[in-house]
C-alpha atoms as a PDB file:
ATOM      1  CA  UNK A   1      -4.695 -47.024  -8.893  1.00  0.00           C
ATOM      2  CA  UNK A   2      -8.174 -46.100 -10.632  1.00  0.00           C
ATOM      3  CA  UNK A   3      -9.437 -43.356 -11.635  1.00  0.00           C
ATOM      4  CA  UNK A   4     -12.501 -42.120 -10.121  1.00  0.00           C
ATOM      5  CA  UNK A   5     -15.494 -41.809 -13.337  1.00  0.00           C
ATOM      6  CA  UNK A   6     -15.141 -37.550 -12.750  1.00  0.00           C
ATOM      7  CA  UNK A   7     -11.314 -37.404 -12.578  1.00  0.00           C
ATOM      8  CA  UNK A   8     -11.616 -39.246 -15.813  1.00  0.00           C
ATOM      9  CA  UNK A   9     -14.301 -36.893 -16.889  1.00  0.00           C
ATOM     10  CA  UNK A  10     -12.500 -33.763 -15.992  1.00  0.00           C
ATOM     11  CA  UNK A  11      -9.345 -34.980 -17.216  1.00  0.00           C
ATOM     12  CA  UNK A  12     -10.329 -35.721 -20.429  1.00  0.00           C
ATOM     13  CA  UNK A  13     -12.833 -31.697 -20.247  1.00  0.00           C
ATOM     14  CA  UNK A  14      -8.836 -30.227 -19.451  1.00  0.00           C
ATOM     15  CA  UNK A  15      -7.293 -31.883 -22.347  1.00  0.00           C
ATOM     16  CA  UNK A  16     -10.116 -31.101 -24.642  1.00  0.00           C
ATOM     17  CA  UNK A  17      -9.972 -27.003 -23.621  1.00  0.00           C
ATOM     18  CA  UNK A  18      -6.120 -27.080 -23.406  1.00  0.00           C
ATOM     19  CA  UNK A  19      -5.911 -28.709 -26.981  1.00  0.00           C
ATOM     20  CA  UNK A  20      -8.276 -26.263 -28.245  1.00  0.00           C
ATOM     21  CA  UNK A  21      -6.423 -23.382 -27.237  1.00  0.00           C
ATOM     22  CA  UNK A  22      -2.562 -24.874 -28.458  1.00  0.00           C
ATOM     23  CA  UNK A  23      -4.433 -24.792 -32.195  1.00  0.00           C
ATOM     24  CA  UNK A  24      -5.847 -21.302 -31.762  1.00  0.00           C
ATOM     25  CA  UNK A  25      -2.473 -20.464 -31.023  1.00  0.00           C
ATOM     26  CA  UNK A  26      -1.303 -22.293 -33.967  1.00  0.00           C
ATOM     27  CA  UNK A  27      -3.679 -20.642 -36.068  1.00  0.00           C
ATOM     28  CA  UNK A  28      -6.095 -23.854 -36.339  1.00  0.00           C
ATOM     29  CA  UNK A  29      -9.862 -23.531 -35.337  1.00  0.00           C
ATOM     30  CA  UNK A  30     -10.615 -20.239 -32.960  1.00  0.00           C
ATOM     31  CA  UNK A  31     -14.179 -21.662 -32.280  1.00  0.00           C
ATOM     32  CA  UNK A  32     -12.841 -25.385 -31.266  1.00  0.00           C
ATOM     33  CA  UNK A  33     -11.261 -23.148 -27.889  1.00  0.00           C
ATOM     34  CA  UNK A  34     -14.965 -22.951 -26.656  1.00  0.00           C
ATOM     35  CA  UNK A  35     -15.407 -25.836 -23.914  1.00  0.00           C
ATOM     36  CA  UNK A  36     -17.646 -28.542 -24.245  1.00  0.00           C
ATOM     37  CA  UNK A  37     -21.134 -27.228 -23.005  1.00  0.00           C
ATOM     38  CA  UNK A  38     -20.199 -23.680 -23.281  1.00  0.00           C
ATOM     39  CA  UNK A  39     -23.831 -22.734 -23.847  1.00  0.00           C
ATOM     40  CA  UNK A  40     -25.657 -20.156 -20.873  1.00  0.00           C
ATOM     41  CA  UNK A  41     -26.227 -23.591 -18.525  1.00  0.00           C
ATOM     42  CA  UNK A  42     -22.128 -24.197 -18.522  1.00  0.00           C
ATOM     43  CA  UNK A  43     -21.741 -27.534 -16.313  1.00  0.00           C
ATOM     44  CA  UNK A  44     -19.903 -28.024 -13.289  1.00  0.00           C
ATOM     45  CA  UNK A  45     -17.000 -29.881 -15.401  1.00  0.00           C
ATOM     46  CA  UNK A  46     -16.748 -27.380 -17.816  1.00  0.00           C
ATOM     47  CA  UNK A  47     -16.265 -24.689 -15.259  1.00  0.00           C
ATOM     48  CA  UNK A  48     -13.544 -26.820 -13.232  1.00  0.00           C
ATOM     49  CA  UNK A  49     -11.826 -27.546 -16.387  1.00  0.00           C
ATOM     50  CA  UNK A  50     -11.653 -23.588 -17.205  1.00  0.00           C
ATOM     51  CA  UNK A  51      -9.930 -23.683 -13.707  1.00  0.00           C
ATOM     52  CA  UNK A  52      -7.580 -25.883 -14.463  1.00  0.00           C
ATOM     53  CA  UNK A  53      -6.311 -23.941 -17.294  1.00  0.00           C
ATOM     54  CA  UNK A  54      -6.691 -21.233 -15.859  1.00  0.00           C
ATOM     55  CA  UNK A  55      -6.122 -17.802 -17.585  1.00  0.00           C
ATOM     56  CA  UNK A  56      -5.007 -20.088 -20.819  1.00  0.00           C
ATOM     57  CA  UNK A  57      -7.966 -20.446 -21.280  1.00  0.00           C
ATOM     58  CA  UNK A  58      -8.286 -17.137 -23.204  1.00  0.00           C
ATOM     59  CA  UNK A  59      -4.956 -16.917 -23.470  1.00  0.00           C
ATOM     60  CA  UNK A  60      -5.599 -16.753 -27.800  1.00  0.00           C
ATOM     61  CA  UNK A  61      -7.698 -13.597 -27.334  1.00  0.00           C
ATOM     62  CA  UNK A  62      -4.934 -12.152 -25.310  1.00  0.00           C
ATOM     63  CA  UNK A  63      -1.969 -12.246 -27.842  1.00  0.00           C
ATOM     64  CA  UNK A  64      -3.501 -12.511 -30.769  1.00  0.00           C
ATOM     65  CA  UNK A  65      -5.559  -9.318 -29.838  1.00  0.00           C
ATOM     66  CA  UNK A  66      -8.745 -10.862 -30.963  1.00  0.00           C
ATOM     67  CA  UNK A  67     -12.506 -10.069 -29.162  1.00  0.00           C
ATOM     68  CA  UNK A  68     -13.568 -13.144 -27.291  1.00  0.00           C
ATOM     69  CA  UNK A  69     -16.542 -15.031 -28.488  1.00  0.00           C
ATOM     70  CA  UNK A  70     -19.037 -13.764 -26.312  1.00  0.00           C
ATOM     71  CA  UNK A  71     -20.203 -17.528 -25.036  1.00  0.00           C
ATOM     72  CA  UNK A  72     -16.697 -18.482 -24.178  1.00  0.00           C
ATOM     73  CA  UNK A  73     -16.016 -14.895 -21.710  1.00  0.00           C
ATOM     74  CA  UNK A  74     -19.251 -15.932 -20.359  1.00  0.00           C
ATOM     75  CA  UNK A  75     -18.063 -19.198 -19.585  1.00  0.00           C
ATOM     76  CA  UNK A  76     -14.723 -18.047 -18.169  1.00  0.00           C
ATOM     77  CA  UNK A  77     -16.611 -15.831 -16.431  1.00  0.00           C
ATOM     78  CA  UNK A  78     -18.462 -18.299 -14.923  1.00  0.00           C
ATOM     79  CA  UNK A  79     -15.953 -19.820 -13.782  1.00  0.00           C
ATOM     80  CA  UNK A  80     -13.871 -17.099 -12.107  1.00  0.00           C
ATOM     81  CA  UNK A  81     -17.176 -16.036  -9.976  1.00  0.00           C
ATOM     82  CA  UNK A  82     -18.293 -19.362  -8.980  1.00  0.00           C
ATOM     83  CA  UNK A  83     -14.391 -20.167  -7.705  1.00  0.00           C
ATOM     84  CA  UNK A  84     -12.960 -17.394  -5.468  1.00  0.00           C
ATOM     85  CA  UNK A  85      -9.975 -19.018  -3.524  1.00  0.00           C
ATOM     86  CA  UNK A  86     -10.782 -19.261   0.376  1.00  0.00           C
ATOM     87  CA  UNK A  87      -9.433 -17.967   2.551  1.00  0.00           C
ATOM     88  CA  UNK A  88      -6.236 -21.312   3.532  1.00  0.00           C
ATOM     89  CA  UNK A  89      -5.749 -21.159  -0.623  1.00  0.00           C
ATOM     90  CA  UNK A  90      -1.999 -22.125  -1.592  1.00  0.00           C
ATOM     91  CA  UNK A  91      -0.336 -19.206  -2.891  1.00  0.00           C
ATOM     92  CA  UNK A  92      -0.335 -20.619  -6.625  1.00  0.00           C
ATOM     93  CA  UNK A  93      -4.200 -20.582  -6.013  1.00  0.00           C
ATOM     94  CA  UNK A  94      -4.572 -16.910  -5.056  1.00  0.00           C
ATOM     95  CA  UNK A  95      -1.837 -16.336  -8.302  1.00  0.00           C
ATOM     96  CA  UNK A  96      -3.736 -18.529 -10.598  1.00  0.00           C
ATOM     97  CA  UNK A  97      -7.385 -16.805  -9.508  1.00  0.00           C
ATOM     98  CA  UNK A  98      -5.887 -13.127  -9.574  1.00  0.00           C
ATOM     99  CA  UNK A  99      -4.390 -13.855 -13.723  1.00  0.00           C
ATOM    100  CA  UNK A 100      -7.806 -14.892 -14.217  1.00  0.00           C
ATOM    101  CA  UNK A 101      -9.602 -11.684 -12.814  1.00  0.00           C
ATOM    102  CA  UNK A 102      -7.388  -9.784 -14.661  1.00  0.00           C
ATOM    103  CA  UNK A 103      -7.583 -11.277 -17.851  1.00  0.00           C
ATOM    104  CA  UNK A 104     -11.826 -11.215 -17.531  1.00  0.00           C
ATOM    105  CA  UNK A 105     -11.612  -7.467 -16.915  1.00  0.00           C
ATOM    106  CA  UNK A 106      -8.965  -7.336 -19.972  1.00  0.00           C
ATOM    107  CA  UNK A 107     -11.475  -8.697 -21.824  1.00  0.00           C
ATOM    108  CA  UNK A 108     -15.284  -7.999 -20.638  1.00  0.00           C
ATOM    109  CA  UNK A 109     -15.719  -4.000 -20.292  1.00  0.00           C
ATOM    110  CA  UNK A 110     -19.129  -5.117 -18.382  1.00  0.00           C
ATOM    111  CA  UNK A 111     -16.863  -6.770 -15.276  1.00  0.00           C
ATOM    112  CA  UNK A 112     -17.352  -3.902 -12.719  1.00  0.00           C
ATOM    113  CA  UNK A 113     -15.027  -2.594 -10.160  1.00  0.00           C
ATOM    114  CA  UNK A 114     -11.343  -2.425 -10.802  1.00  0.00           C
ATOM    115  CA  UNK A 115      -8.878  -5.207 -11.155  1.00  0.00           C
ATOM    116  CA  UNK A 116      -8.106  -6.797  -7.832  1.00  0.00           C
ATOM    117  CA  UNK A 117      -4.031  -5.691  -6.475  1.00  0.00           C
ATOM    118  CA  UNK A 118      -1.854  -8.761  -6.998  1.00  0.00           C
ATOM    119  CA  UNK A 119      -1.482 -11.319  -3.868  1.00  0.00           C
ATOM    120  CA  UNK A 120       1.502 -11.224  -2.380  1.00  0.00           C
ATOM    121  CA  UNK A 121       4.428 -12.771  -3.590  1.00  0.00           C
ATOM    122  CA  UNK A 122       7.173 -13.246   0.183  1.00  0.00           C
ATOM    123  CA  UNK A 123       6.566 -16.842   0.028  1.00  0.00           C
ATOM    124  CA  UNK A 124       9.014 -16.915  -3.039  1.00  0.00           C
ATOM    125  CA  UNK A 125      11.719 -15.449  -1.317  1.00  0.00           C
ATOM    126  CA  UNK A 126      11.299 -18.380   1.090  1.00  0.00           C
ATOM    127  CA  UNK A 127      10.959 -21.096  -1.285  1.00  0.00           C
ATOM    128  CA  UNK A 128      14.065 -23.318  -1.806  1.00  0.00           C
ATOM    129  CA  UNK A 129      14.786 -24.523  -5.664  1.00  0.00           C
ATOM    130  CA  UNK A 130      12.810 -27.094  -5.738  1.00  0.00           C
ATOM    131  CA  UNK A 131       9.861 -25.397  -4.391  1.00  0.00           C
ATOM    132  CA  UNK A 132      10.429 -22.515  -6.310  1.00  0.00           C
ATOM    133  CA  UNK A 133      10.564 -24.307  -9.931  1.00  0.00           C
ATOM    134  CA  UNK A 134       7.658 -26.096  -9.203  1.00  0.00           C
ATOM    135  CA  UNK A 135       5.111 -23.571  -8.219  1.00  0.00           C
ATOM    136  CA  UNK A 136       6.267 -21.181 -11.272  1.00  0.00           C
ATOM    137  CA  UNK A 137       5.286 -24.018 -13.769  1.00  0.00           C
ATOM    138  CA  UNK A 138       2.513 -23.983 -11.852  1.00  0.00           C
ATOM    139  CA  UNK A 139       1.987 -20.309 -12.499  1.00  0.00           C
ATOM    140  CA  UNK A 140       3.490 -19.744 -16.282  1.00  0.00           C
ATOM    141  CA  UNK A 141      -0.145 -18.691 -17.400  1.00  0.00           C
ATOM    142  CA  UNK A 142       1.202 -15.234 -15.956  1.00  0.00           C
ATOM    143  CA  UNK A 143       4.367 -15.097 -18.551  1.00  0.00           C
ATOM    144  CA  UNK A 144       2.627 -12.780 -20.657  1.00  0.00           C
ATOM    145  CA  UNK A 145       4.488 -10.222 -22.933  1.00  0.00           C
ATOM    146  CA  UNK A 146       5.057  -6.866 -20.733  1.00  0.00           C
ATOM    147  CA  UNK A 147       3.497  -8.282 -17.676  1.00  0.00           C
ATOM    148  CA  UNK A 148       4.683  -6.889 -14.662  1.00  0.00           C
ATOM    149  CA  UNK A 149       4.025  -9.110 -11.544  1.00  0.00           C
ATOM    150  CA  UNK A 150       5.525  -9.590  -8.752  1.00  0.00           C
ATOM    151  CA  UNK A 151       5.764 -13.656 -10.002  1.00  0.00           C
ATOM    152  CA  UNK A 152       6.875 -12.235 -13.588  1.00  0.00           C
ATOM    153  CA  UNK A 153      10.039 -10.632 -11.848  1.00  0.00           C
END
């Protein structure tokens, strides 16, 4: 089956942001983590491929304890505004959308209001194996160091 001209698009936006933040991690090029047209006028792509990678995306900042370039919060940002799950979201959604709240107000002192309480987690008690295994992978942006989540336990 083809590919659609934006799945293509977006794929190829996800693999460029994802590969730019496995060599921050590996201690390669901090600045080559910023997404492609991460200026103030961020497209629509850019912003659904910060989605897809969700808290990752800054996930370099986070353990190497480095200030995010200011562009690239703004971007993430961006992208955590313009998204909120509704209100029929999948429970990895609300997950996924809540790590990246969190990791913005880690991150940008300006965010105001306090960190939104974690979603609730019943549905894993109710998921069998299979289930279960696949929504964490889903989720493993929130296996952080020290984390305490409901998902993380």
């Amino acid at each position: 089956m083809e590919q659609s001209g934006t799945s293509t698009l977006l794929q190829g936006a996800v693999q460029d942001l994802a590969s730019g933040v496995v060599s921050a991690l590996r201690g390669g090029d901090h600045a080559r983590t910023a997404p492609d047209g991460a200026g103030a006028e961020a497209g629509s792509l850019t912003l659904a491929a910060v989605r897809v990678v969700g808290a990752d995306t800054l996930l370099p900042e986070i353990l190497l304890d480095a200030p995010p370039d200011p562009v690239r919060l703004a971007v993430f940002r961006k992208a955590v505004e313009a998204f909120p799950p509704g209100a029929d979201a999948a429970p990895t959604v609300r997950w996924s959308h809540w790590a990246m709240a969190r990791t913005l107000h880690a991150l940008d002192p300006s965010v105001p209001g306090e960190p939104a309480a974690p979603p609730g987690a019943d549905w894993l008690d109710r998921a069998d194996w299979r289930l279960l295994t696949h929504q964490l992978a889903v989720l493993a942006p929130l296996a952080l160091p020290g984390e305490d989540c409901a998902v993380a336990r």
